[in-house]
C-alpha atoms as a PDB file:
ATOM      1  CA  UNK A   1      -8.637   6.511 -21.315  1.00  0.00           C
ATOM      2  CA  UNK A   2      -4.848   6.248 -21.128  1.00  0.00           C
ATOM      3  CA  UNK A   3      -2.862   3.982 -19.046  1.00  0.00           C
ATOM      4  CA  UNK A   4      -0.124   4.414 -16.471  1.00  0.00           C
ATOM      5  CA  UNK A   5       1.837   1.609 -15.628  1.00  0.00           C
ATOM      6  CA  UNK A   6       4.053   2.289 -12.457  1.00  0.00           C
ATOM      7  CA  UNK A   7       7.002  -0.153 -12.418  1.00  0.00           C
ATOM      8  CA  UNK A   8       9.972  -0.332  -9.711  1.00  0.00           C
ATOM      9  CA  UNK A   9      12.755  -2.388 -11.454  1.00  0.00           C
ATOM     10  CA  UNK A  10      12.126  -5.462  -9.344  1.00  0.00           C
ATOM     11  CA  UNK A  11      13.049  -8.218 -11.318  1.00  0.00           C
ATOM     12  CA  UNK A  12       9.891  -9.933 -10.360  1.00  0.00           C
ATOM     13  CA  UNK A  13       8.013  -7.310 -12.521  1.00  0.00           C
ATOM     14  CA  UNK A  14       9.488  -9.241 -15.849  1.00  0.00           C
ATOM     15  CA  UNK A  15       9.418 -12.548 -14.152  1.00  0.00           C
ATOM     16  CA  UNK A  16       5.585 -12.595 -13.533  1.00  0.00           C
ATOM     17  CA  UNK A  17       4.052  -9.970 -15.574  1.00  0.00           C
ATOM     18  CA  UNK A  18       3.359  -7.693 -13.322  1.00  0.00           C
ATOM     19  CA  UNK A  19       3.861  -3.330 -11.913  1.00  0.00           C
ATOM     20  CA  UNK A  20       3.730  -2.409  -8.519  1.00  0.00           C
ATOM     21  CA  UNK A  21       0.475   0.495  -9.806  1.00  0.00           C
ATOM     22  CA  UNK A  22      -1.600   0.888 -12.465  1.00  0.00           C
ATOM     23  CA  UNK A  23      -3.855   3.901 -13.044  1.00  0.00           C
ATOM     24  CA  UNK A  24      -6.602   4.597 -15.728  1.00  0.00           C
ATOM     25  CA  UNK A  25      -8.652   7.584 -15.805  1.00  0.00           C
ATOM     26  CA  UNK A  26      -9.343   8.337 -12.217  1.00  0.00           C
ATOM     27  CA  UNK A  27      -8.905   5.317 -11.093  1.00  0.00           C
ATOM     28  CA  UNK A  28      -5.973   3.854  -9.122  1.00  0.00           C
ATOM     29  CA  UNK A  29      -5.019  -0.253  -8.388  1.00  0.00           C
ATOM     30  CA  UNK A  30      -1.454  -0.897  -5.971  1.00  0.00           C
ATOM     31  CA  UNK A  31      -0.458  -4.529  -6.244  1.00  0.00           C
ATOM     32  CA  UNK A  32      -0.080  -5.952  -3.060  1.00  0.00           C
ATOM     33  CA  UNK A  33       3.407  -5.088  -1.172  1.00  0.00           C
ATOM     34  CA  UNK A  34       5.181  -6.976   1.151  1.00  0.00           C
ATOM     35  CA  UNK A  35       8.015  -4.943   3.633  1.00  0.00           C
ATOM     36  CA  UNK A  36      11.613  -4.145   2.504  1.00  0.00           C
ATOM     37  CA  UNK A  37      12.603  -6.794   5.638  1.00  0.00           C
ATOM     38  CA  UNK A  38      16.144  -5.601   6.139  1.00  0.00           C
ATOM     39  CA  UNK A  39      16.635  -7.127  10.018  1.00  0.00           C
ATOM     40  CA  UNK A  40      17.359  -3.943  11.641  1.00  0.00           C
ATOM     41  CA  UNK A  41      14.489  -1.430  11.312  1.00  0.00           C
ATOM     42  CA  UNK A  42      11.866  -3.787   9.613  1.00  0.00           C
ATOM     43  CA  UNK A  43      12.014  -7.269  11.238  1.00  0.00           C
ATOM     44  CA  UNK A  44      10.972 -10.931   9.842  1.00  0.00           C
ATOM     45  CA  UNK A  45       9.111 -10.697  13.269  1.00  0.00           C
ATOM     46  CA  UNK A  46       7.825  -7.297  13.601  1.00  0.00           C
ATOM     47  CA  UNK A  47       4.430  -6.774  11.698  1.00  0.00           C
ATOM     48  CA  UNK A  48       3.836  -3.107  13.270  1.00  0.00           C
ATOM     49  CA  UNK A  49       7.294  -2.247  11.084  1.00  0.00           C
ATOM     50  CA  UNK A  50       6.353  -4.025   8.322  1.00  0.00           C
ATOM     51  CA  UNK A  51       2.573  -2.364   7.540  1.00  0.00           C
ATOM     52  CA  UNK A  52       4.516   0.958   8.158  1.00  0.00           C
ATOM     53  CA  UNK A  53       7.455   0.418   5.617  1.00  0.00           C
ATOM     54  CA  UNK A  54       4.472  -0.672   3.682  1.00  0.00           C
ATOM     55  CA  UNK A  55       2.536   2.245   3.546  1.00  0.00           C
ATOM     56  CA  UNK A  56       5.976   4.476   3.650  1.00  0.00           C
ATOM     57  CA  UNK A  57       6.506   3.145   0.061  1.00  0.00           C
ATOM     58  CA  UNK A  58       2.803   3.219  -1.286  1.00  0.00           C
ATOM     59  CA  UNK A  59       2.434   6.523  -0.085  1.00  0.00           C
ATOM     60  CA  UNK A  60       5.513   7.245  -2.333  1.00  0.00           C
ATOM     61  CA  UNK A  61       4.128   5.106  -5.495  1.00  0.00           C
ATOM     62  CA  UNK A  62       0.540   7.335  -5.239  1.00  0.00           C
ATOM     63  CA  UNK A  63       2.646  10.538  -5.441  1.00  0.00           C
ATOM     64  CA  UNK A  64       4.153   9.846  -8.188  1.00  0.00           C
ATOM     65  CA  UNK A  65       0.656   9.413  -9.786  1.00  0.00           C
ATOM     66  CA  UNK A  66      -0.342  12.379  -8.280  1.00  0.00           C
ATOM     67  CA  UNK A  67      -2.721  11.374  -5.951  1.00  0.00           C
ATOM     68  CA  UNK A  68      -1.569  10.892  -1.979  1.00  0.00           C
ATOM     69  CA  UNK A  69      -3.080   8.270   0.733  1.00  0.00           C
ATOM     70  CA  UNK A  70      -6.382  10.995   1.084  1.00  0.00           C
ATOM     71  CA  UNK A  71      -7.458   9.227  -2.526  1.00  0.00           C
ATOM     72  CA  UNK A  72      -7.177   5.936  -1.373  1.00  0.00           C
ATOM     73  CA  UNK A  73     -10.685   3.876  -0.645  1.00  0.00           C
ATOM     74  CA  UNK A  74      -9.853   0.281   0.328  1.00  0.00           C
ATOM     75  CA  UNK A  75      -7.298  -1.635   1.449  1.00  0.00           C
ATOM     76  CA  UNK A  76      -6.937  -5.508   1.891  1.00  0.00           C
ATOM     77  CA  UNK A  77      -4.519  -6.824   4.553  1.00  0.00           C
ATOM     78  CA  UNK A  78      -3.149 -10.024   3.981  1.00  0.00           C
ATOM     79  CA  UNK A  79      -1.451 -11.804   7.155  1.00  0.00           C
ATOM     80  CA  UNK A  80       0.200 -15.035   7.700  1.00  0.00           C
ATOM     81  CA  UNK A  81      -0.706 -14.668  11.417  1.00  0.00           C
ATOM     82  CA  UNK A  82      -4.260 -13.053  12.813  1.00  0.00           C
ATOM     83  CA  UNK A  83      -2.623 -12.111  16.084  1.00  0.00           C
ATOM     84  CA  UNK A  84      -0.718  -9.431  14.620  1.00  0.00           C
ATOM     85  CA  UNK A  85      -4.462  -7.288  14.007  1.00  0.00           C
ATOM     86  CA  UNK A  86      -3.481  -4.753  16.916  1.00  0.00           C
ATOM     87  CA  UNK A  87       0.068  -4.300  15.407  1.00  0.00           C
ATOM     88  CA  UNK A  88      -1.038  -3.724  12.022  1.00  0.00           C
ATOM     89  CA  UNK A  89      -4.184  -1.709  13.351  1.00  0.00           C
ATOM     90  CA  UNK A  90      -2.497   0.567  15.139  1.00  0.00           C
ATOM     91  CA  UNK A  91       0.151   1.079  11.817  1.00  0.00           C
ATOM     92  CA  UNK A  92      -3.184   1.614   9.589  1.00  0.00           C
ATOM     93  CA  UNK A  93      -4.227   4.055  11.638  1.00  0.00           C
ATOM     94  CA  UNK A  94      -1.174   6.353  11.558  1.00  0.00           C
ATOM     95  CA  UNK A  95      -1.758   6.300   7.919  1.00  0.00           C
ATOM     96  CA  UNK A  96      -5.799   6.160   7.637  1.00  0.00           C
ATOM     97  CA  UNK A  97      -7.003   7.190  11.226  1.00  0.00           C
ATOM     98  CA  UNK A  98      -8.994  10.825   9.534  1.00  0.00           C
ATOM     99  CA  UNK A  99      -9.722   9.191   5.803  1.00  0.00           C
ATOM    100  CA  UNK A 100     -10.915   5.780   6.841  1.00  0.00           C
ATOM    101  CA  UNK A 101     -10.712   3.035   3.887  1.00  0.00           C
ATOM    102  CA  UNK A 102     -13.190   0.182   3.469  1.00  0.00           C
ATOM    103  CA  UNK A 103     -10.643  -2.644   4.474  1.00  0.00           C
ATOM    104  CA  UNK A 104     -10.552  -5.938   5.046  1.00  0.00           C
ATOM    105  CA  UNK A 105      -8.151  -8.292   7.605  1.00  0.00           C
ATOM    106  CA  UNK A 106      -7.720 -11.608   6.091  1.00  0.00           C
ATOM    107  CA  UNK A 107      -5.183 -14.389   7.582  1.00  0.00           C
ATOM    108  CA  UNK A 108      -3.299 -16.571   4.817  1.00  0.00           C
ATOM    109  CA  UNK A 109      -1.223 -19.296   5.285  1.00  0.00           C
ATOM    110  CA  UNK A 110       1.789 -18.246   3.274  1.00  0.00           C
ATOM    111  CA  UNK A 111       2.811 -15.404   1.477  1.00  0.00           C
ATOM    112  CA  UNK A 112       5.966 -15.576  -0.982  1.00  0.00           C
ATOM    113  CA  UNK A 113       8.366 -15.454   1.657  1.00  0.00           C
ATOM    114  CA  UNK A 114       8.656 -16.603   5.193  1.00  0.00           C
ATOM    115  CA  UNK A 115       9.591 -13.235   6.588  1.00  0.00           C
ATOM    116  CA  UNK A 116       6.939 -11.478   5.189  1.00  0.00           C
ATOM    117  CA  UNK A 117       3.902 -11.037   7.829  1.00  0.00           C
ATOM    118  CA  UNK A 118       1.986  -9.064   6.264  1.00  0.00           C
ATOM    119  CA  UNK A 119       0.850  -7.463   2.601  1.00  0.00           C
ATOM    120  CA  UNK A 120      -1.440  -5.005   1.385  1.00  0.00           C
ATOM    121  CA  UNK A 121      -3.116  -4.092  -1.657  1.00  0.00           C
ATOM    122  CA  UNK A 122      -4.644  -0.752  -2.066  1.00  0.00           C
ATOM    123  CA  UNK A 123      -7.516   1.127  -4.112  1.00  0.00           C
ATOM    124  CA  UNK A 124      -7.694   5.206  -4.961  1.00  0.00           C
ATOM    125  CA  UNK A 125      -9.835   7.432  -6.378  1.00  0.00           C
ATOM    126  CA  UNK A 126      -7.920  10.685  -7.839  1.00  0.00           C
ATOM    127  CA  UNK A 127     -10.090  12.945  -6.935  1.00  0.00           C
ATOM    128  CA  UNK A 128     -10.400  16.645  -7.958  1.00  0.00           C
ATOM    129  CA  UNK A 129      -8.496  19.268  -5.554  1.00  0.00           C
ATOM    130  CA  UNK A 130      -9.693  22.598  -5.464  1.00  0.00           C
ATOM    131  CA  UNK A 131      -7.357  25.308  -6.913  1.00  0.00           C
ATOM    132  CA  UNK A 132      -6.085  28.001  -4.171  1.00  0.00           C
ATOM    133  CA  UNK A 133      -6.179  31.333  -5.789  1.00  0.00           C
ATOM    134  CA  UNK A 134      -3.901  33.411  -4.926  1.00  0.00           C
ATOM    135  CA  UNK A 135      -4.860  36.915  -3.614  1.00  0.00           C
ATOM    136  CA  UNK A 136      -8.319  35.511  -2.075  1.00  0.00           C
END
């Protein structure tokens, strides 16, 4: 089976070895991904922002393998503070409310950066769509 290897150009990709996505066959792994904290829109203190920014971008890394957030089967959430669950629950479930992922809530006590709140790693299935034919 061939492999795909999604990279962004973060420098951090060289650094540690690393791609934000990998998919072979089927099968689809998104490292875990911290917010794009820019202290307007997505704050150092805002975790609801953050999980959406975060799923905002995966969503945009499984398109480009073809799949969309329907494929995906688990995610783990990573947090640096537990009290944030109804925040990040409610930004799951704008995302995952109808398709319902295994997942799993853990609390950590750092994660690479101070601002950072929250991460998320993510699992997909490609699975087959049926073709529309046109005329029926």
């Amino acid at each position: 089976m061939k492999r795909e290897n999604i990279l962004t150009g973060s420098s951090w990709e060289e650094k540690m070895g690393y791609c934000r996505a990998v998919r072979i066959g089927n099968s689809i792994e998104v490292s875990g991904t911290v917010a794009i904290v820019d202290g307007e829109k997505v704050k150092a203190d805002d975790a609801y922002a953050q999980t959406i920014n975060i799923l905002e971008r995966v969503e945009k890394v499984l398109e480009d393998l073809k799949v969309s957030m329907d494929d995906v089967i688990r995610t783990r959430i990573f947090t640096t503070d537990i009290s944030t669950f109804e925040a990040v629950a409610m930004a799951h479930s704008k995302f995952f409310k109808d398709i319902k992922p295994a997942t799993g809530f853990y609390e950590i006590s750092k994660l690479v950066s101070p601002e950072y709140l929250v991460e998320i790693e993510f699992t997909a299935i490609a699975t087959e769509k049926p073709l529309i034919q046109e005329g029926l």
